[in-house]
Every structure is written in C-alpha cells, then in structure tokens.
N, C-alpha and C. Protein backbone atom coordinates (compact mmCIF):
# COMPACT_ATOMS: atom_id res chain seq x y z
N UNK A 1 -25.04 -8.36 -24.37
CA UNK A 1 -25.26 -8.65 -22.94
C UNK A 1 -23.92 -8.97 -22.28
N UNK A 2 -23.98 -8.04 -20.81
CA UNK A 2 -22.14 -8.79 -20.46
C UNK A 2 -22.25 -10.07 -20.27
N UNK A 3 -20.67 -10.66 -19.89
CA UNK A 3 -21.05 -11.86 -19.34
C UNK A 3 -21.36 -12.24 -18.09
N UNK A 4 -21.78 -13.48 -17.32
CA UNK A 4 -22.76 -13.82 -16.64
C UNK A 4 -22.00 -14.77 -15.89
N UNK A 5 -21.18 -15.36 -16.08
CA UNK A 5 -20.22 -16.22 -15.63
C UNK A 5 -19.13 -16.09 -13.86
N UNK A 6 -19.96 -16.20 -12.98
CA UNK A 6 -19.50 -15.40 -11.70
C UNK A 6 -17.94 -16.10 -11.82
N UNK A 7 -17.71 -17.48 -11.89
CA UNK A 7 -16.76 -18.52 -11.70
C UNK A 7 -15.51 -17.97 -12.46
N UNK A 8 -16.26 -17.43 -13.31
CA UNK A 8 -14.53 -16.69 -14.37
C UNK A 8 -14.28 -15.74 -14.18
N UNK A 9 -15.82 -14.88 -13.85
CA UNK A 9 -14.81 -13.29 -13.03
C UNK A 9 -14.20 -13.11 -11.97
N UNK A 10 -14.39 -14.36 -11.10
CA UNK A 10 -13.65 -14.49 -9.99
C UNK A 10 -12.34 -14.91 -10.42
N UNK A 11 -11.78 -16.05 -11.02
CA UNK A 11 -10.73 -16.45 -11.74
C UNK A 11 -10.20 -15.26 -12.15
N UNK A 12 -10.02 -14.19 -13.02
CA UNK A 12 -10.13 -13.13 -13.46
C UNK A 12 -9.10 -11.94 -12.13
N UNK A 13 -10.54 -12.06 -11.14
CA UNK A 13 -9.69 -11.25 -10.40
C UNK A 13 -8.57 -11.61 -9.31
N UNK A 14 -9.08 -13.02 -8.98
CA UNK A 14 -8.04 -13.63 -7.87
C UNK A 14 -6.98 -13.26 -8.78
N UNK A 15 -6.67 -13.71 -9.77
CA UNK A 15 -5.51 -13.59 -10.84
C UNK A 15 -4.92 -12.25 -10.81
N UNK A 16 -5.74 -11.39 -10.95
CA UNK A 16 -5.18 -10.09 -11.08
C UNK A 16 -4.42 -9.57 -9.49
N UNK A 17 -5.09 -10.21 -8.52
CA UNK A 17 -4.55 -9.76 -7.20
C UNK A 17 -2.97 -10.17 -7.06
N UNK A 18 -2.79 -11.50 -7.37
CA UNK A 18 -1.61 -12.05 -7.45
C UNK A 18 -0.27 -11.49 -8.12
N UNK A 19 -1.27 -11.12 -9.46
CA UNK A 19 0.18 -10.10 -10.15
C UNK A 19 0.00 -8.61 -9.72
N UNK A 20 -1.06 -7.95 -8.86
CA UNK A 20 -0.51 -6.97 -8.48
C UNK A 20 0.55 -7.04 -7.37
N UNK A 21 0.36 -8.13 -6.75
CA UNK A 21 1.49 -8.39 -5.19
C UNK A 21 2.64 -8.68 -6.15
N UNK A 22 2.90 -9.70 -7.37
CA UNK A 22 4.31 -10.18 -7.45
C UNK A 22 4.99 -9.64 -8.94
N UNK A 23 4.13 -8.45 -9.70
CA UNK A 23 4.71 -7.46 -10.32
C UNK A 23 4.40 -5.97 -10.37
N UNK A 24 3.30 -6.10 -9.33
CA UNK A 24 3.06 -4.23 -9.46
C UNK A 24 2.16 -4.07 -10.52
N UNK A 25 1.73 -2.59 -10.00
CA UNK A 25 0.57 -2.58 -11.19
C UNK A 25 0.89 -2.35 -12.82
N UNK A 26 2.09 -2.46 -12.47
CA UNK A 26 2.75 -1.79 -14.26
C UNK A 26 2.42 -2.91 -14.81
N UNK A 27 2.69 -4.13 -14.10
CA UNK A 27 2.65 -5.66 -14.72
C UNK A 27 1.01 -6.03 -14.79
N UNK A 28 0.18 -5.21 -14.57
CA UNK A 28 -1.11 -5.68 -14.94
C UNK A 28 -2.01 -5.35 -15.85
N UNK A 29 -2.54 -6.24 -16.91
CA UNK A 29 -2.73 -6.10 -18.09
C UNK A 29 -3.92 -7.33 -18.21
N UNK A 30 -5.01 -6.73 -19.49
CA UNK A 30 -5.69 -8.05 -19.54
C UNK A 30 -5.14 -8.98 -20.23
N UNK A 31 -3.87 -9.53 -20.91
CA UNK A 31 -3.64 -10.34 -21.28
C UNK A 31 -2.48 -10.96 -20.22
N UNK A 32 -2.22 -10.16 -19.16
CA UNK A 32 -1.08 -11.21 -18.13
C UNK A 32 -2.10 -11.46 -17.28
N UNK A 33 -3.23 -11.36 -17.13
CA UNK A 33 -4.76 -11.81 -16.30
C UNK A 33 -5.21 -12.93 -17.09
N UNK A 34 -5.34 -12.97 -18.00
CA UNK A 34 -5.68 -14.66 -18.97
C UNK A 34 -5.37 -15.46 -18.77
N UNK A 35 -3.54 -15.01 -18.58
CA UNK A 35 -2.79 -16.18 -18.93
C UNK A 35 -2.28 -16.72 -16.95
N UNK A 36 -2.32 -15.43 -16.22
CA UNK A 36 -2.68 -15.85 -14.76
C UNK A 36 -3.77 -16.80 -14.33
N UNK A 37 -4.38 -16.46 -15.12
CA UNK A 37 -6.17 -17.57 -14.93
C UNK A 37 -5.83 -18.37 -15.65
N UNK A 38 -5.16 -18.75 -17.03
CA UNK A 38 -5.21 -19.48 -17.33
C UNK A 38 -7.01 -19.65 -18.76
N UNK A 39 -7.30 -18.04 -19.02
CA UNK A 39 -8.23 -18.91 -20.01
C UNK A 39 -8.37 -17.80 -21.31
N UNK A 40 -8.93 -18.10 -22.36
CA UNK A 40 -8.53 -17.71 -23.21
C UNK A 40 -8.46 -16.45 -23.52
N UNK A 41 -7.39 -16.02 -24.59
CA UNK A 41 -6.86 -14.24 -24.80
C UNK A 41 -8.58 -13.63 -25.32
N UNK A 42 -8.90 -12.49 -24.72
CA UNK A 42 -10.01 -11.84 -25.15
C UNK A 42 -11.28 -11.96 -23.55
N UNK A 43 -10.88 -12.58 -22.47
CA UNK A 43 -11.73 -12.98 -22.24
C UNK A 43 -11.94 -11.56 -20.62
N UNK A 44 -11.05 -11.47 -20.57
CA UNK A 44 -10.67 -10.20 -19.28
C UNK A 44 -11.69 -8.96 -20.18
N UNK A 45 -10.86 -8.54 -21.50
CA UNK A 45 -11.70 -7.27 -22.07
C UNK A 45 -13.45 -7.62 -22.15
N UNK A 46 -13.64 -8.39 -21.85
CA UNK A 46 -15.39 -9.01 -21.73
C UNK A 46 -15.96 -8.72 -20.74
N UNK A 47 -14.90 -9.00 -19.27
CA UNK A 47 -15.80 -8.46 -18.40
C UNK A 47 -15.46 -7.14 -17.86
N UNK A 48 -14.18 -6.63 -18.61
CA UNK A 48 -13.71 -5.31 -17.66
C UNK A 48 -12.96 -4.85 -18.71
N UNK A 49 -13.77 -3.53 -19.14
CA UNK A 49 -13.78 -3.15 -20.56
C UNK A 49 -12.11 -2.49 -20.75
N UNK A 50 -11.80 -1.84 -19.33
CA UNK A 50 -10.62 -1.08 -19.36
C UNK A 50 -9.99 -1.67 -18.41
N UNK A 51 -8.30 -1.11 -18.13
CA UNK A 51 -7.46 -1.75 -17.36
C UNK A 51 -7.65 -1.30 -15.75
N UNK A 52 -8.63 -0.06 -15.88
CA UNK A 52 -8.99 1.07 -14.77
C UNK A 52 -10.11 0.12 -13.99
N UNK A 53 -11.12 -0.51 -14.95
CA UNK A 53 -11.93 -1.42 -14.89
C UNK A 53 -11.84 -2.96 -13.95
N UNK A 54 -10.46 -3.02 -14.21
CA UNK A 54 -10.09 -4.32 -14.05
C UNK A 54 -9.13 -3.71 -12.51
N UNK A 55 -8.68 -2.52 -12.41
CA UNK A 55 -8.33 -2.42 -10.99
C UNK A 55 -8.86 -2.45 -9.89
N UNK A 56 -10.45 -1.65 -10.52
CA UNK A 56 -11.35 -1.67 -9.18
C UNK A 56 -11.84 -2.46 -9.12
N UNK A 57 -12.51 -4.04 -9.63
CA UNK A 57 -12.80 -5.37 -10.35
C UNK A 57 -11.96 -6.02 -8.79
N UNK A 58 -10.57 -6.24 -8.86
CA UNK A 58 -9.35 -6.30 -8.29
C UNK A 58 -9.70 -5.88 -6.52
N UNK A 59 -9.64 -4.49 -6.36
CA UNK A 59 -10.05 -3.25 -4.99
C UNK A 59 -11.44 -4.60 -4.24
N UNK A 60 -12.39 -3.96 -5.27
CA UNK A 60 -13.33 -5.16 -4.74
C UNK A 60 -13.54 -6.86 -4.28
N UNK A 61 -12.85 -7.12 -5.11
CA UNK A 61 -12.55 -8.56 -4.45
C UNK A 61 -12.16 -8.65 -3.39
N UNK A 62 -10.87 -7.48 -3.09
CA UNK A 62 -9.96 -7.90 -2.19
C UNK A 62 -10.70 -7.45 -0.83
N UNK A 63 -11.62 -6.74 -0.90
CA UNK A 63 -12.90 -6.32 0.03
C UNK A 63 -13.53 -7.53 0.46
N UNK A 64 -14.02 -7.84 -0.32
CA UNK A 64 -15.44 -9.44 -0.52
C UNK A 64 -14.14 -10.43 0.21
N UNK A 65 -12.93 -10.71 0.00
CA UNK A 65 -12.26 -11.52 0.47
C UNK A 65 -12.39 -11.19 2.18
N UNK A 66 -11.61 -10.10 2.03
CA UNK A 66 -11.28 -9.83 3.51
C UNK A 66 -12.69 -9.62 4.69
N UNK A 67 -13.44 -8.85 4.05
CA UNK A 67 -14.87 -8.83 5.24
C UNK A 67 -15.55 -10.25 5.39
N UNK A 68 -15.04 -11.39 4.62
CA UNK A 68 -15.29 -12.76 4.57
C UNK A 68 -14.74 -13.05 5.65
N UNK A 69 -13.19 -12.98 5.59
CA UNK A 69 -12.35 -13.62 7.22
C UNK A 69 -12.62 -12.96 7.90
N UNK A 70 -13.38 -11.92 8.41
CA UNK A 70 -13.30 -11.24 9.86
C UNK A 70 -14.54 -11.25 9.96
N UNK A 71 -16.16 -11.92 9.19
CA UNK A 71 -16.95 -12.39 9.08
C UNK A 71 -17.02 -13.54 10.20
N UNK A 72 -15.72 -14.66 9.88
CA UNK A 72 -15.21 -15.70 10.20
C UNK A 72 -14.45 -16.04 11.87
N UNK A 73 -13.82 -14.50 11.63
CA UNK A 73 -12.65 -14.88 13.01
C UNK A 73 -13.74 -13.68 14.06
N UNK A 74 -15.30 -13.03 13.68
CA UNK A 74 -15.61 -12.94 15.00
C UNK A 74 -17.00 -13.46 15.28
N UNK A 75 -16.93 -15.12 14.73
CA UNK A 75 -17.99 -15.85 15.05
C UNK A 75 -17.83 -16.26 16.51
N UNK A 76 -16.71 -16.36 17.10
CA UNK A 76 -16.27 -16.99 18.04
C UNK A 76 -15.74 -15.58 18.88
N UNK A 77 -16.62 -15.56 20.28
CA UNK A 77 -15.53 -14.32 20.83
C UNK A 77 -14.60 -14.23 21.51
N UNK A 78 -13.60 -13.42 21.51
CA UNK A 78 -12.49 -13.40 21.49
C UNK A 78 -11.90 -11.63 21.98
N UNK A 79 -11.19 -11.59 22.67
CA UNK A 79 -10.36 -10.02 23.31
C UNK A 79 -9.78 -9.43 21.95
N UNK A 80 -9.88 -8.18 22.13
CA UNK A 80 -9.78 -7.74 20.67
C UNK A 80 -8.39 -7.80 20.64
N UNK A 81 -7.46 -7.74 21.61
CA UNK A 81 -5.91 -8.09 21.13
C UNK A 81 -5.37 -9.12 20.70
N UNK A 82 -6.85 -10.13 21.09
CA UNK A 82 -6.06 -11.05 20.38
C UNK A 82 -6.28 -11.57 18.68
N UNK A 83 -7.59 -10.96 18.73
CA UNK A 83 -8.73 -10.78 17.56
C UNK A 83 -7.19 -10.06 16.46
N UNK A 84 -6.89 -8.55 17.00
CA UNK A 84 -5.63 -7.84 15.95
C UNK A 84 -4.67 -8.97 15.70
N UNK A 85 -4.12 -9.34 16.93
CA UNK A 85 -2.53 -10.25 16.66
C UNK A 85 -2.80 -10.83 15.63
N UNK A 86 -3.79 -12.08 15.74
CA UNK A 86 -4.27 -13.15 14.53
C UNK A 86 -4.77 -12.72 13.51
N UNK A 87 -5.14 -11.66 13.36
CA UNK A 87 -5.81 -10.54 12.12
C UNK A 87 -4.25 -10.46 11.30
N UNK A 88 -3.24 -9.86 11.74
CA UNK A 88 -2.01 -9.12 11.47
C UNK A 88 -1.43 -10.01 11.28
N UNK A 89 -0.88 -11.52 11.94
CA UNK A 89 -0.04 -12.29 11.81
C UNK A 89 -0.41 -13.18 10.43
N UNK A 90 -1.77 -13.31 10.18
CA UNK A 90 -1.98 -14.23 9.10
C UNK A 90 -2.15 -13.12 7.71
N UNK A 91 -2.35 -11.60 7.93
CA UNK A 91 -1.52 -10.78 6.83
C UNK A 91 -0.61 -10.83 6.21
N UNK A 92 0.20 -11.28 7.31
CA UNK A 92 1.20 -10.71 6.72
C UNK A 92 2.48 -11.94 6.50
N UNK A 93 1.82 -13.20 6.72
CA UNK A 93 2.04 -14.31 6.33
C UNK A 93 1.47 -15.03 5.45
N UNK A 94 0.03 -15.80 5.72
CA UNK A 94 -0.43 -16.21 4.41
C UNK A 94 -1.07 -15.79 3.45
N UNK A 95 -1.79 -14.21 4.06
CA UNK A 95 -2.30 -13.69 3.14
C UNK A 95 -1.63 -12.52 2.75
N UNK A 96 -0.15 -12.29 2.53
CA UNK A 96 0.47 -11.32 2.43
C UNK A 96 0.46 -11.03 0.55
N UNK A 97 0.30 -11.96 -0.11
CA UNK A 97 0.05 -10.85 -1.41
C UNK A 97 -1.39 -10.36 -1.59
N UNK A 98 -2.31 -10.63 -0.81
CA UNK A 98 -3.49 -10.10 -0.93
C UNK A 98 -3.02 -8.54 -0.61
N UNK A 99 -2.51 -8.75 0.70
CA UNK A 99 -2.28 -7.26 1.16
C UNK A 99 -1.67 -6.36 0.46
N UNK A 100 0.07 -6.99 -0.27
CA UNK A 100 1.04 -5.88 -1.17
C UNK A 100 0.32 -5.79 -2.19
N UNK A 101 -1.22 -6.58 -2.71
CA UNK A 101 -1.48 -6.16 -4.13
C UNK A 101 -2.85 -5.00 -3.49
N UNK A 102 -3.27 -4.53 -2.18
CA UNK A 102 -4.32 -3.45 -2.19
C UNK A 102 -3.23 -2.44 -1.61
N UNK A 103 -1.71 -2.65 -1.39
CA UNK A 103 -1.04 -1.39 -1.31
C UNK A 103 -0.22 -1.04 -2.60
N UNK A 104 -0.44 -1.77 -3.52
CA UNK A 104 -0.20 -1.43 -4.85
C UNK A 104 -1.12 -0.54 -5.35
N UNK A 105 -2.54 -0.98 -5.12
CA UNK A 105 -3.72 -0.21 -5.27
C UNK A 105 -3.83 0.72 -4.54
N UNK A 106 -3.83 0.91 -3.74
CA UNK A 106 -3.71 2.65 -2.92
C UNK A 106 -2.93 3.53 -3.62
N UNK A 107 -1.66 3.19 -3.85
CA UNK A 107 -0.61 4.07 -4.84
C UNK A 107 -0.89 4.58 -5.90
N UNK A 108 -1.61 3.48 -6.78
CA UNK A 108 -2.07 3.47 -7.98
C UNK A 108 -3.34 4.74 -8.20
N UNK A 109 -4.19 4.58 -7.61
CA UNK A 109 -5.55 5.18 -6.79
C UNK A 109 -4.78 6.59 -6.87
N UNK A 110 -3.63 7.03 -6.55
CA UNK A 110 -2.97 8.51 -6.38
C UNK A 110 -3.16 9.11 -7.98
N UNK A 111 -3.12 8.17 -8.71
CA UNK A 111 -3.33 8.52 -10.16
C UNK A 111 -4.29 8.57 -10.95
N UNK A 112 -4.94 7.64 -10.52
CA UNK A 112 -6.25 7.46 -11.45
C UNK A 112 -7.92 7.90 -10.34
N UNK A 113 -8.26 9.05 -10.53
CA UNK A 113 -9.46 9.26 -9.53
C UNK A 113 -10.44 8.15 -9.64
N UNK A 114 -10.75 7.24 -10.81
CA UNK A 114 -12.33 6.02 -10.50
C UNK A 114 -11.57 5.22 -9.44
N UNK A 115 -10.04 4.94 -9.66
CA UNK A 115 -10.18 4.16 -8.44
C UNK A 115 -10.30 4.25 -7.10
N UNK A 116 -9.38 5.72 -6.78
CA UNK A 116 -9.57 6.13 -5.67
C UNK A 116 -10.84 6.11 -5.53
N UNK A 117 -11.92 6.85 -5.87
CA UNK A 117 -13.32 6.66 -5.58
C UNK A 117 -13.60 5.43 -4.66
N UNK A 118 -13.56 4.82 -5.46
CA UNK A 118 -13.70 3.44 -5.61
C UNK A 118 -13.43 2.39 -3.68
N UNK A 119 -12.15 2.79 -4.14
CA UNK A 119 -11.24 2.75 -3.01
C UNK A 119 -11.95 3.52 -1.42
N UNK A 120 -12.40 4.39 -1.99
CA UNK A 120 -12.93 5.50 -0.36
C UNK A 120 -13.87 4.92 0.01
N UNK A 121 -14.91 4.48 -1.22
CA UNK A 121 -15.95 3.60 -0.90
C UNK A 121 -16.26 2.28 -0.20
N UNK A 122 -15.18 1.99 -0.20
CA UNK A 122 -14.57 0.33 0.27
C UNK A 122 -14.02 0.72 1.66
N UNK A 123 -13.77 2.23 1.39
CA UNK A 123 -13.06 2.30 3.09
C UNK A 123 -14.25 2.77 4.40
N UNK A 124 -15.41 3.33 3.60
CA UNK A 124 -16.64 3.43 4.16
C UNK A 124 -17.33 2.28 4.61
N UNK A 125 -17.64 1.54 4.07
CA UNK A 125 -18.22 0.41 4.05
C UNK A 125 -17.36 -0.67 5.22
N UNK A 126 -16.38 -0.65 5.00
CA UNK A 126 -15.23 -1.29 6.10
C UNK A 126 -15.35 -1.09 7.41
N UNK A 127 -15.62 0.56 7.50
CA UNK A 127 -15.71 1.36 9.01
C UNK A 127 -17.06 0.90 9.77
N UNK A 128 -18.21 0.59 8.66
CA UNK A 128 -19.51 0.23 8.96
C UNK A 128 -19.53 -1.28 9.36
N UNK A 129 -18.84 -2.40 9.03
CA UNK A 129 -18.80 -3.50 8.93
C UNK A 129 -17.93 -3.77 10.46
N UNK A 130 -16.69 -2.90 10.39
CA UNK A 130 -16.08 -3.24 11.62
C UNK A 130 -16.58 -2.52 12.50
N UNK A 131 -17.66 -1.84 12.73
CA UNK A 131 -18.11 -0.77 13.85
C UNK A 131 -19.36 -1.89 14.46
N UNK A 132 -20.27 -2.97 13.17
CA UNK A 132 -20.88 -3.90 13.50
C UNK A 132 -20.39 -4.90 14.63
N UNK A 133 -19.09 -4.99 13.90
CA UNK A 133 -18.22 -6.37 14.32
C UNK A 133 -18.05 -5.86 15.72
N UNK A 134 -17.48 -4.67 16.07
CA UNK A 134 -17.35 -4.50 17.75
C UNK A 134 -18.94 -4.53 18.59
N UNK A 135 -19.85 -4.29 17.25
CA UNK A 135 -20.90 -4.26 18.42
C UNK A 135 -21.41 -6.14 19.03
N UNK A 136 -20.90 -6.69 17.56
CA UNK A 136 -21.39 -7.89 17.92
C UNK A 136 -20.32 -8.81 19.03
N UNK A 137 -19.25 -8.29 19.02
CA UNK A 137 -18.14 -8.81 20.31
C UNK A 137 -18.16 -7.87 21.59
N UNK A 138 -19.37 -6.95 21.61
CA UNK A 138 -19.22 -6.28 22.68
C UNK A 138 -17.91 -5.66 23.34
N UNK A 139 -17.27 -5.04 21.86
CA UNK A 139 -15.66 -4.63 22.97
C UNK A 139 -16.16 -3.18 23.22
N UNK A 140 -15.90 -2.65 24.14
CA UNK A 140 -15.93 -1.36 24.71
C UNK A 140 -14.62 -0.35 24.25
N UNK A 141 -14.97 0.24 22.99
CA UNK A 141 -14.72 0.52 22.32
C UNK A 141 -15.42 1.82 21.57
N UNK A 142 -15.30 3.14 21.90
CA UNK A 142 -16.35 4.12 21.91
C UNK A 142 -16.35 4.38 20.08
N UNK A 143 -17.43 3.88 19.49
CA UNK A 143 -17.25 4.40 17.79
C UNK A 143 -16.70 5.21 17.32
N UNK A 144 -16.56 6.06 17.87
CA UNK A 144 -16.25 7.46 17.52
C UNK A 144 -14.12 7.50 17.62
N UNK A 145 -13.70 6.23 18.12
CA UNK A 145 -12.42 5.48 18.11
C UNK A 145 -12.35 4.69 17.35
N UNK A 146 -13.02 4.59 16.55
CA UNK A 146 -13.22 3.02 15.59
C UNK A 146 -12.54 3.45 14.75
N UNK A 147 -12.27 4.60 13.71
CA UNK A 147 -11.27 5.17 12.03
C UNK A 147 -9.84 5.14 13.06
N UNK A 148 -9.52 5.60 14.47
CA UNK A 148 -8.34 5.77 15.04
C UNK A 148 -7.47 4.34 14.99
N UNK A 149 -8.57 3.51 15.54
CA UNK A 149 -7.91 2.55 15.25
C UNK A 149 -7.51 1.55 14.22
N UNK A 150 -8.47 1.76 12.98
CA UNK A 150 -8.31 1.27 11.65
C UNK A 150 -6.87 1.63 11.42
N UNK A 151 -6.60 3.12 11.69
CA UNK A 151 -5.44 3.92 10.83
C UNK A 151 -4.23 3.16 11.55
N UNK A 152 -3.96 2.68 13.07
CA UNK A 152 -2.93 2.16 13.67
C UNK A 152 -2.86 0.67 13.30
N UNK A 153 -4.08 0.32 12.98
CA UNK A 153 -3.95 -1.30 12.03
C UNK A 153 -3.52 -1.06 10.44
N UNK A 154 -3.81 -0.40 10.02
CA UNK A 154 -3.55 0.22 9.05
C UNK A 154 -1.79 0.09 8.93
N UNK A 155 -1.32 0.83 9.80
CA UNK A 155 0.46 1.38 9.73
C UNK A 155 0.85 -0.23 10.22
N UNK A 156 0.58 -0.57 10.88
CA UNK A 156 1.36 -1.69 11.83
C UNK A 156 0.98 -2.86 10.17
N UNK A 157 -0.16 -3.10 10.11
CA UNK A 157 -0.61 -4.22 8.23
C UNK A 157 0.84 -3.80 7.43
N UNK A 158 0.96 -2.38 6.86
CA UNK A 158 2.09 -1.99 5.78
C UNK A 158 3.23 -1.98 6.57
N UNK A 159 3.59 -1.90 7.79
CA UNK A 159 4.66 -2.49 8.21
C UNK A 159 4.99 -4.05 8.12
N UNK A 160 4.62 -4.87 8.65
CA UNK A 160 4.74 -6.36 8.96
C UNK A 160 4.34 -7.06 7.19
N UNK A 161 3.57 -6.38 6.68
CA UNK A 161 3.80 -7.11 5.23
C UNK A 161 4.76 -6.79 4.25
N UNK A 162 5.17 -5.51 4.12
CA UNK A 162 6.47 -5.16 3.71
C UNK A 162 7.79 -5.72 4.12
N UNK A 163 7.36 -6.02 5.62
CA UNK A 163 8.93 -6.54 6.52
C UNK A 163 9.60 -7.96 5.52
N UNK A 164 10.52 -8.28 5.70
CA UNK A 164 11.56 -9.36 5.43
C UNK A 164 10.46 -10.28 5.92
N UNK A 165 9.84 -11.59 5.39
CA UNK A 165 9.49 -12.36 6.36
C UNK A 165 9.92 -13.54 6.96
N UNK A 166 11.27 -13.56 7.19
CA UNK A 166 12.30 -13.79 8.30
C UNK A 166 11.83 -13.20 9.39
N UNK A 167 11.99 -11.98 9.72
CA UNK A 167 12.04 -11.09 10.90
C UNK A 167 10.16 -11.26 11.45
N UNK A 168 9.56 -11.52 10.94
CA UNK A 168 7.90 -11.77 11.23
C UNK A 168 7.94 -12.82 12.98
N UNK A 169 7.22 -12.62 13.66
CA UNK A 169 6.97 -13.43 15.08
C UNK A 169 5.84 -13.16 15.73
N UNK A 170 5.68 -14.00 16.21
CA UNK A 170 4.24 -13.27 17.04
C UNK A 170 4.00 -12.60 18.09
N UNK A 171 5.70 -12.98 18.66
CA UNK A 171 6.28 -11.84 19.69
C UNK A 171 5.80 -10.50 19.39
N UNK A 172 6.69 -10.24 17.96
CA UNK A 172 7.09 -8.65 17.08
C UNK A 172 5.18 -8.09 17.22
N UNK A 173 4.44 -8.96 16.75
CA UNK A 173 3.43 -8.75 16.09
C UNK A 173 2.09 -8.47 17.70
N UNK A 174 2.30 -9.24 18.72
CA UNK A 174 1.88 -9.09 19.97
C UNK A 174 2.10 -7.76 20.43
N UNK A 175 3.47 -7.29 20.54
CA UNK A 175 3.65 -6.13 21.25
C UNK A 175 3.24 -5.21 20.39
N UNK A 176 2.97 -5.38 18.64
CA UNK A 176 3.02 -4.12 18.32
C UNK A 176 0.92 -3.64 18.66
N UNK A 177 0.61 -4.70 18.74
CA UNK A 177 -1.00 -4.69 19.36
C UNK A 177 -0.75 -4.18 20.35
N UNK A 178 -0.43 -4.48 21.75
CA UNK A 178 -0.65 -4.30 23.09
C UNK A 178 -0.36 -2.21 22.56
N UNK A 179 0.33 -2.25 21.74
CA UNK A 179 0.68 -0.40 21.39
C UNK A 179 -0.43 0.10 21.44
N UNK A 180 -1.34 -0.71 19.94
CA UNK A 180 -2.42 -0.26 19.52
C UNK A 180 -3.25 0.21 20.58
N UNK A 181 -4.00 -1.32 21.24
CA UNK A 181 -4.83 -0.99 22.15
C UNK A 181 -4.89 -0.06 23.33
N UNK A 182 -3.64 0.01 23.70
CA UNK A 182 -3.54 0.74 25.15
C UNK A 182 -3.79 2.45 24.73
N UNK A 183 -3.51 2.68 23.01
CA UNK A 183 -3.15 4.19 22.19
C UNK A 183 -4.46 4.28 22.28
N UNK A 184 -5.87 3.35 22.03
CA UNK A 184 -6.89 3.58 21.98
C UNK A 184 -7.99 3.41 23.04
N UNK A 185 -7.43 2.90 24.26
CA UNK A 185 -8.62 2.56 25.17
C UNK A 185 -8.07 2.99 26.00
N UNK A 186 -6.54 3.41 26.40
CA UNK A 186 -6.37 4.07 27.64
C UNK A 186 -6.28 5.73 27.09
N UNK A 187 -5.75 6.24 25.74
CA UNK A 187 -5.58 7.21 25.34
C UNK A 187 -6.60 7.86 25.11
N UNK A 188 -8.20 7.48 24.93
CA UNK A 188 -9.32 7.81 24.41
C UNK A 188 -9.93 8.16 26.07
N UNK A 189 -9.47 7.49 26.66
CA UNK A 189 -10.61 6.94 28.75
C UNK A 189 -10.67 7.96 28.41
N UNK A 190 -12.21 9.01 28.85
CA UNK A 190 -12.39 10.07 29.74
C UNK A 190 -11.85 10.34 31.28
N UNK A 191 -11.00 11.63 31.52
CA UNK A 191 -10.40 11.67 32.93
C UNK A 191 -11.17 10.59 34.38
N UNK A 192 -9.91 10.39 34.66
CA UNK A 192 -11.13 9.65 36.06
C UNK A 192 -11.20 8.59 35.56
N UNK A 193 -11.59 8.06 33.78
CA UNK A 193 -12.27 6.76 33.93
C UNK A 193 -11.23 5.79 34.22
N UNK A 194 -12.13 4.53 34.67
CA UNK A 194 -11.34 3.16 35.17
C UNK A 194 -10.33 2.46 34.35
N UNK A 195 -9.49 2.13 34.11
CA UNK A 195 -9.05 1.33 32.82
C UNK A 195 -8.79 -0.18 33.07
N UNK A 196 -9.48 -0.56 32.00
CA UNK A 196 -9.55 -1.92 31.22
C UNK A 196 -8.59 -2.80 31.91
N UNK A 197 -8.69 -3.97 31.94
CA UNK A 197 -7.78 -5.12 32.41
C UNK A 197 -7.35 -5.49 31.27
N UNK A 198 -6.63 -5.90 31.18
CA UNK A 198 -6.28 -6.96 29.86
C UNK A 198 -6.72 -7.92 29.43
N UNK A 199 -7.66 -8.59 30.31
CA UNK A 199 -8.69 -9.68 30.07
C UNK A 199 -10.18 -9.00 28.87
N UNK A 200 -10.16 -7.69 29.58
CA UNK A 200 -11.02 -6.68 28.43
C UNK A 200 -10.73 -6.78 26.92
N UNK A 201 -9.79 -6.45 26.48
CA UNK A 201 -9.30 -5.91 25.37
C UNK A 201 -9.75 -6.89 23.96
C-alpha cells in the first residue's frame, strides 16, 4: 500500500522546490530531497517511485501553492493592475524560488514528455481557474484574451525573477503592467469601442 502520510509528502515536495530554484534540476535527487526535508534516506523512493515522479510531485505543488494565493489576493476586489503589480512584485521577491524552480521545470519538461504532459495540464487548469477569477472580479476582460494575457504575465514573471534583485521596484514592476494591460484591453477594443479608464483595469 503507498504511503498515506499527506504531512511528509508535502515536506518532500516543498523540499524539492527549493533545490530546484538553488541547484537546478541536475541537483535533484531523492536523496538531496531527504536530507532537504530532513527525514530519513529511503523515504522520497516511497512516495515517488522515480526522479520523473518526483518532478511532476514538485510541477504540482507548485500549482496547489500558487492557485492558493490568487485564491487569496481575489477575495478582496481590486483593478486588475493592481491585482498583476502585487501578483509580480511578491514573485519575484518572496516567492522567487518558487518561481526559478517551475522555470527549471519548463526546461526540464523539453526532455522528458510525462512531465511536459503534466505541465500542459497544469497550464489548462490555470486558464480555467483564472478565467473564474476574472469572472468573480468582474474585470472586463473578453475570455477569449485571457491565454494573451497569461503569456505577457508569463514574459514580464521570467523577466523580474531572473533580474538582479537589486534592480527589482515597484516603479520597474508598475510600468511593466500598465504595458500589459493597455496590450490587452486597448489592443483587443473592437473599432469604435470606448476605452477603459484606469480606474477600470
């Protein structure tokens, strides 16, 4: 019977996220996951038979983590520029090895097809979750713009978490939103239509 133990497979994978951000996936192994968690040698190959196992283990968490905070930051409503800024700024600050360890995993994913799978699946599910999330903040925002703008959060996330984080501001991180939005709500308007105030967004 596997094991049953939610508390250690979580231990397990938070662990593994960490050393994909601060050695790459070369550095991930079930025995540098033990000793990241902290519990005994043998105990990773128990719940995640292979190392392929233990990436998408990893992919998923970092899912369950993240649709948690934006669960969180659109209880309260809020203009979606400002919803991105604070999305992006706490990326790529406090939660910035969450992020370099699922762009470790994207790379990785180029090699091994279960994860990519894996990976596409997580990116489906994402599009559905944040297509919710605009319906439940009412941004005017036509669905059919919703992957356009993932992909420009997307570039601007692997920019600002890669960056020096010296150079990080909320200045840098403000304007590179006001890009986003205007690429998607004035670039998308049908001719003629009205455009948005900035109080909208």
């Amino acid at each position: 019977m596997p094991p049953t133990n939610p508390a250690r497979r979580q231990a397990l994978t938070d662990a593994a996220i960490e050393l994909l951000a601060s050695s790459g996936a070369h550095g991930l192994t079930h025995r540098t996951v033990e000793q990241k968690a902290g519990l005994p040698q043998g105990t990773a190959s128990n719940y995640f038979r292979s190392r392929e196992a233990l990436l998408v283990a990893a992919a998923e968490r970092i899912a369950e983590l993240t649709h948690a905070d934006t669960d969180r930051a659109t209880d309260q409503p809020a203009a979606l520029a400002d919803l991105l800024t604070e999305s992006l700024l706490t990326a790529a600050t406090t939660l910035r090895a969450r992020y370099l360890a699922i762009f470790e995993l994207q790379l990785e994913s180029s090699r091994r097809p279960v994860l990519a799978a894996a990976l596409a699946g997580l990116q489906d599910t994402a599009l559905r979750i944040t297509a919710g999330h605009h319906d439940k903040l009412g941004l005017a925002i036509p669905r059919e713009n919703i992957p356009a703008l993932i992909m420009l959060y997307g570039g601007a996330l692997f920019t600002l978490v890669t960056a020096p984080p010296e150079l990080l501001s909320r200045d840098l991180v403000q304007s590179m939103v006001q890009g986003m939005v205007q690429g998607i709500v004035y670039g998308c308007a049908p001719p003629g239509a009205a455009r948005a105030g900035a109080g909208d967004w």
